[in-house]
N, C-alpha and C. Protein backbone atom coordinates (compact mmCIF):
# COMPACT_ATOMS: atom_id res chain seq x y z
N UNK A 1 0.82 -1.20 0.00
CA UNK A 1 0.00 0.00 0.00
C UNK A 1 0.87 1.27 0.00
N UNK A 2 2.15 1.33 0.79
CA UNK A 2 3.18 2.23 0.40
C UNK A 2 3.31 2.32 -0.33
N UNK A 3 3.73 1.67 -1.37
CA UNK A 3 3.92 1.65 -2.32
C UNK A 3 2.99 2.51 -3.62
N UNK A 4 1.96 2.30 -3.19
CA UNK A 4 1.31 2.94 -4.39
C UNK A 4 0.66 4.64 -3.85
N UNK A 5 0.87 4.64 -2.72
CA UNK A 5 0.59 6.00 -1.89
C UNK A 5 1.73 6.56 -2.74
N UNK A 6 2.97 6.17 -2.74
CA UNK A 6 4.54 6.68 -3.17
C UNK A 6 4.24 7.42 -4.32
N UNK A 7 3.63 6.22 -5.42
CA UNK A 7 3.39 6.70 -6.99
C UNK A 7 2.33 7.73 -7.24
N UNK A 8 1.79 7.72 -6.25
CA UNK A 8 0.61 8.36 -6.23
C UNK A 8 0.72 10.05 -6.37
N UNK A 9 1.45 10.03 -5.17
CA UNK A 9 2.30 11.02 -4.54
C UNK A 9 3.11 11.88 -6.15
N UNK A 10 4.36 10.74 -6.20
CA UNK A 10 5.24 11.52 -7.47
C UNK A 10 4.40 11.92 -8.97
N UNK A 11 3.33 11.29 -9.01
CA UNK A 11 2.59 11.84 -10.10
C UNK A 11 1.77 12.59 -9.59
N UNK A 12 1.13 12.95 -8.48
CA UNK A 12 0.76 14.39 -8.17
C UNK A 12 1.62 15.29 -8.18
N UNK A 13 2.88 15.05 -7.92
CA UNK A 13 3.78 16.35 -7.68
C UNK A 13 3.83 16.83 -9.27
N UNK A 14 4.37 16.03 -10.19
CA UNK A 14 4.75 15.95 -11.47
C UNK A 14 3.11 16.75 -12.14
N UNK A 15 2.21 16.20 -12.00
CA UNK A 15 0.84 17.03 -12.50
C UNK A 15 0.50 18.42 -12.25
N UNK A 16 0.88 18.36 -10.95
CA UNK A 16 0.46 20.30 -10.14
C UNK A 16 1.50 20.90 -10.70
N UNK A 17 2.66 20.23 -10.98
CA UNK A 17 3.81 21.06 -11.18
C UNK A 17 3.95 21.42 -12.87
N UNK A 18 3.51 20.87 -13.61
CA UNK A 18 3.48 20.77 -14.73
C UNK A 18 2.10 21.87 -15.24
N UNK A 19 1.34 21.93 -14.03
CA UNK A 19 0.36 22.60 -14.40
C UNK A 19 0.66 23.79 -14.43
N UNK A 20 1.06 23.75 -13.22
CA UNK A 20 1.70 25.55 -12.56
C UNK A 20 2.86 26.23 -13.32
N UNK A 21 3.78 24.93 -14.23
CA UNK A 21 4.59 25.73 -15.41
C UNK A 21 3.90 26.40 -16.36
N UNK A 22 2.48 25.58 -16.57
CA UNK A 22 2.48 25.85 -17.96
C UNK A 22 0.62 26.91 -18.30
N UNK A 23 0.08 26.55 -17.20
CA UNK A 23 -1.20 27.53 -16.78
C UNK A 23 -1.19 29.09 -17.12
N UNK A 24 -0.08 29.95 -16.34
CA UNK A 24 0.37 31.02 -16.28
C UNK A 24 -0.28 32.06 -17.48
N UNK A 25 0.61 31.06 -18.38
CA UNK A 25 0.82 31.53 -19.80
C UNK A 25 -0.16 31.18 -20.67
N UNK A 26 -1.00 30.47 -20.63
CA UNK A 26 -2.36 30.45 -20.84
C UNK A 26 -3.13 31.07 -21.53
N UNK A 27 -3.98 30.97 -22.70
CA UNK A 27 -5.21 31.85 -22.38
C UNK A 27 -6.72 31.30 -21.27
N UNK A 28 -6.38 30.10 -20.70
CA UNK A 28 -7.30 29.92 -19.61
C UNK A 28 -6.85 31.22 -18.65
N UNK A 29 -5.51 31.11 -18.39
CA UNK A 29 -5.28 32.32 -17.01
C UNK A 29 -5.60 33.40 -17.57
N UNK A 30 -6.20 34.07 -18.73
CA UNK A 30 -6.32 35.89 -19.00
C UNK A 30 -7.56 35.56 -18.99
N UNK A 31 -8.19 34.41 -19.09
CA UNK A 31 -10.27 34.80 -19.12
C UNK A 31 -10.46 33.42 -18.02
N UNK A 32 -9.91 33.92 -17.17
CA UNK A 32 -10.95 33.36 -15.59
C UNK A 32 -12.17 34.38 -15.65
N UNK A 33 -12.78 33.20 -15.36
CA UNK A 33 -14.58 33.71 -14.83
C UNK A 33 -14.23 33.94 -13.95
N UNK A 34 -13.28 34.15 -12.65
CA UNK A 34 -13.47 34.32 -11.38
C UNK A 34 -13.19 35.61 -11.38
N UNK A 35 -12.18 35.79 -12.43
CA UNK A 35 -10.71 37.27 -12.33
C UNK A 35 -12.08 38.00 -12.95
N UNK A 36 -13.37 38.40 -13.44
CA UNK A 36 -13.52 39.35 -13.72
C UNK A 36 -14.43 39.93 -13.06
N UNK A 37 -14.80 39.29 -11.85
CA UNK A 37 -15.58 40.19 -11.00
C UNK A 37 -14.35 41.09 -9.73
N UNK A 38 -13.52 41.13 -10.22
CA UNK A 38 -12.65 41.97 -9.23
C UNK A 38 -11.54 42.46 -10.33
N UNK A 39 -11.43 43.89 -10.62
CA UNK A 39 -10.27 43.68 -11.94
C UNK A 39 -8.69 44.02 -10.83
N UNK A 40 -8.55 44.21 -9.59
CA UNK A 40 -8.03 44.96 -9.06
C UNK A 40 -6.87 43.40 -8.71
N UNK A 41 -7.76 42.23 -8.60
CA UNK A 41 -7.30 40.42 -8.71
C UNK A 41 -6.85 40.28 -9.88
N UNK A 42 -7.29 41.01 -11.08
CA UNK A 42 -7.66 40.60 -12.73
C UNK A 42 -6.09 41.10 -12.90
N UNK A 43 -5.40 42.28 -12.38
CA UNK A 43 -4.33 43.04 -12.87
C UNK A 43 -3.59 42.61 -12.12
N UNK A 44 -3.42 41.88 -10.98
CA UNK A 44 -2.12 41.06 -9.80
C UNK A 44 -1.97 40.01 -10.91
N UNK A 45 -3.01 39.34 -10.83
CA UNK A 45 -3.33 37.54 -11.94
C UNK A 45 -2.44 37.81 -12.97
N UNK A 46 -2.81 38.91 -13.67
CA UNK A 46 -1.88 39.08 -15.07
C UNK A 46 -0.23 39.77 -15.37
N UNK A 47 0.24 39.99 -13.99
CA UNK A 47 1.39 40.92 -13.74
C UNK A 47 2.14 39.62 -14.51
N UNK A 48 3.65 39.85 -15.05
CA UNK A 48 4.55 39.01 -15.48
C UNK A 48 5.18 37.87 -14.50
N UNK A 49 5.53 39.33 -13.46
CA UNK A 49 6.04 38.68 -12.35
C UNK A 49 5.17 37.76 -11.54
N UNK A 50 3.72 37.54 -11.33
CA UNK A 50 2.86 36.50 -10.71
C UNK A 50 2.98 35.56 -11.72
N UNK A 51 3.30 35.81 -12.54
CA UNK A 51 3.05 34.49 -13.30
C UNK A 51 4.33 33.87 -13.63
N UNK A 52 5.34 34.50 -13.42
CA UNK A 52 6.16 33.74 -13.31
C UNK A 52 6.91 32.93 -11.79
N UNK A 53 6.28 33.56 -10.58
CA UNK A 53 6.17 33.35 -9.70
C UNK A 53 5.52 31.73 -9.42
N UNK A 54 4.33 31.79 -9.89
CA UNK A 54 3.60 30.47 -10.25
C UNK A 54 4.56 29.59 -11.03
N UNK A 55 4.90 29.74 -11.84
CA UNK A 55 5.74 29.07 -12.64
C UNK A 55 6.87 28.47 -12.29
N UNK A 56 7.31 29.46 -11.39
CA UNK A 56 8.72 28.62 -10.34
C UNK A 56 7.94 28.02 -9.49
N UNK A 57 7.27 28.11 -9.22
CA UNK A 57 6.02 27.38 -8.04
C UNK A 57 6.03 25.74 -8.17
N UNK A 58 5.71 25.78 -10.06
CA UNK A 58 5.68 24.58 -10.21
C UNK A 58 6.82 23.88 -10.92
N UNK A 59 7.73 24.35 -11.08
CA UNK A 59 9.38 24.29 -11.23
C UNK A 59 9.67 23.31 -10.00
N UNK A 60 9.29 24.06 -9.37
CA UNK A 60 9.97 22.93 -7.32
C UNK A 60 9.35 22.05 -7.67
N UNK A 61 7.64 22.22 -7.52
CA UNK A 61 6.78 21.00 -7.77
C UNK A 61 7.54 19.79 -8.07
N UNK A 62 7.98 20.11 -9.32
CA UNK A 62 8.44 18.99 -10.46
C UNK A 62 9.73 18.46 -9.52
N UNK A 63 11.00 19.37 -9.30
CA UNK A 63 12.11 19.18 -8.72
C UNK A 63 11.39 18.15 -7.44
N UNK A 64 10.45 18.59 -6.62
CA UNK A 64 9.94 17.86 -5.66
C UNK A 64 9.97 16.09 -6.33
N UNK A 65 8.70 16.11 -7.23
CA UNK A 65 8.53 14.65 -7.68
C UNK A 65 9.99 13.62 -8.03
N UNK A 66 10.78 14.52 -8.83
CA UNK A 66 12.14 13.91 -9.00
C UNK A 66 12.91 13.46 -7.66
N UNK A 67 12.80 14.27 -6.77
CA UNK A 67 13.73 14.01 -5.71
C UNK A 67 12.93 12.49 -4.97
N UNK A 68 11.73 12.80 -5.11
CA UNK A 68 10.42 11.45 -4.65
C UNK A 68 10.66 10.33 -5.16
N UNK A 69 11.22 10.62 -7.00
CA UNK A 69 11.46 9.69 -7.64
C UNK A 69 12.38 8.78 -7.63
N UNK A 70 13.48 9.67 -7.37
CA UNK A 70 14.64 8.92 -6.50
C UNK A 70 14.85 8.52 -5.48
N UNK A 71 14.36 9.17 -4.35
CA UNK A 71 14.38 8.11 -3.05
C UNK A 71 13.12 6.83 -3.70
N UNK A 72 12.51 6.46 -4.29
CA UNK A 72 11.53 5.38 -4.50
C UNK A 72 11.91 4.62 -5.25
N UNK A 73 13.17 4.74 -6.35
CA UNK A 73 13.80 4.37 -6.68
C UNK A 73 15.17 2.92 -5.87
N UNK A 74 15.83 3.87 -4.93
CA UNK A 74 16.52 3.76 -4.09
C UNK A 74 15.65 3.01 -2.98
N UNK A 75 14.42 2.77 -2.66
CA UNK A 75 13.56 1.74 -2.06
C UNK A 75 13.99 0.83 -2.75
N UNK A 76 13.60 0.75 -3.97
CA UNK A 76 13.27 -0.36 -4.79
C UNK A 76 14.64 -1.28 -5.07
N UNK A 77 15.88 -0.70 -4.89
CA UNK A 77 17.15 -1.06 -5.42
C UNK A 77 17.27 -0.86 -6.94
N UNK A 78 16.79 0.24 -7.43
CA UNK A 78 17.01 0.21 -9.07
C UNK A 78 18.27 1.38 -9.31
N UNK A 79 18.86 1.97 -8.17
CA UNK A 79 19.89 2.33 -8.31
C UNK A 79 21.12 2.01 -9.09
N UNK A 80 21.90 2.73 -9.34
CA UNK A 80 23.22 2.04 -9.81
C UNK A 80 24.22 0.92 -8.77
N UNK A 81 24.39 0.09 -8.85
CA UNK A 81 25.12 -0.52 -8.15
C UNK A 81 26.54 -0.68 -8.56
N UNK A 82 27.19 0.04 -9.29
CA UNK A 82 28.43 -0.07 -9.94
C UNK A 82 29.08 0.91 -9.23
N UNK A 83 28.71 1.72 -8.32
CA UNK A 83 28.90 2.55 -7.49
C UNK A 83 29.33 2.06 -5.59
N UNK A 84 28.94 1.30 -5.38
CA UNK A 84 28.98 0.36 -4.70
C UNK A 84 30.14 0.01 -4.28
């Protein structure tokens, strides 16, 4: 059951993170239904810098899943052993 909590886990990280690279830049992110009942949210949402903010957001994300990937890896013994 660890086991699949694990995978579970590194492909959530890898999904949010992948999202949060690539959302930003979007035309979903310039026509949120949410962003236009406040334009004062509408003009933070669209600054360069929030969105690239987000974007490193999901930069770690990803870095996160990799680092997940490798310790689960290193469970498994699929490491290099020539190192050894």
């Amino acid at each position: 059951m660890n086991r699949i909590l694990a995978v579970a886990f590194i492909l959530f990280c890898f999904e949010i993170g992948l999202f949060l690279m690539f959302a930003p830049w979007s035309a979903f992110w310039e026509h949120n239904f949410l962003l236009s009942f406040s334009p004062g949210l509408k003009a933070f949402a669209l600054n360069n810098f929030v969105r690239g903010a987000v974007s490193g957001l999901g930069l770690i994300d990803c870095l996160l899943g990799l680092s997940e990937l490798h310790r689960f890896w290193k469970s498994l013994g699929f490491t290099n052993r020539a190192s050894e």
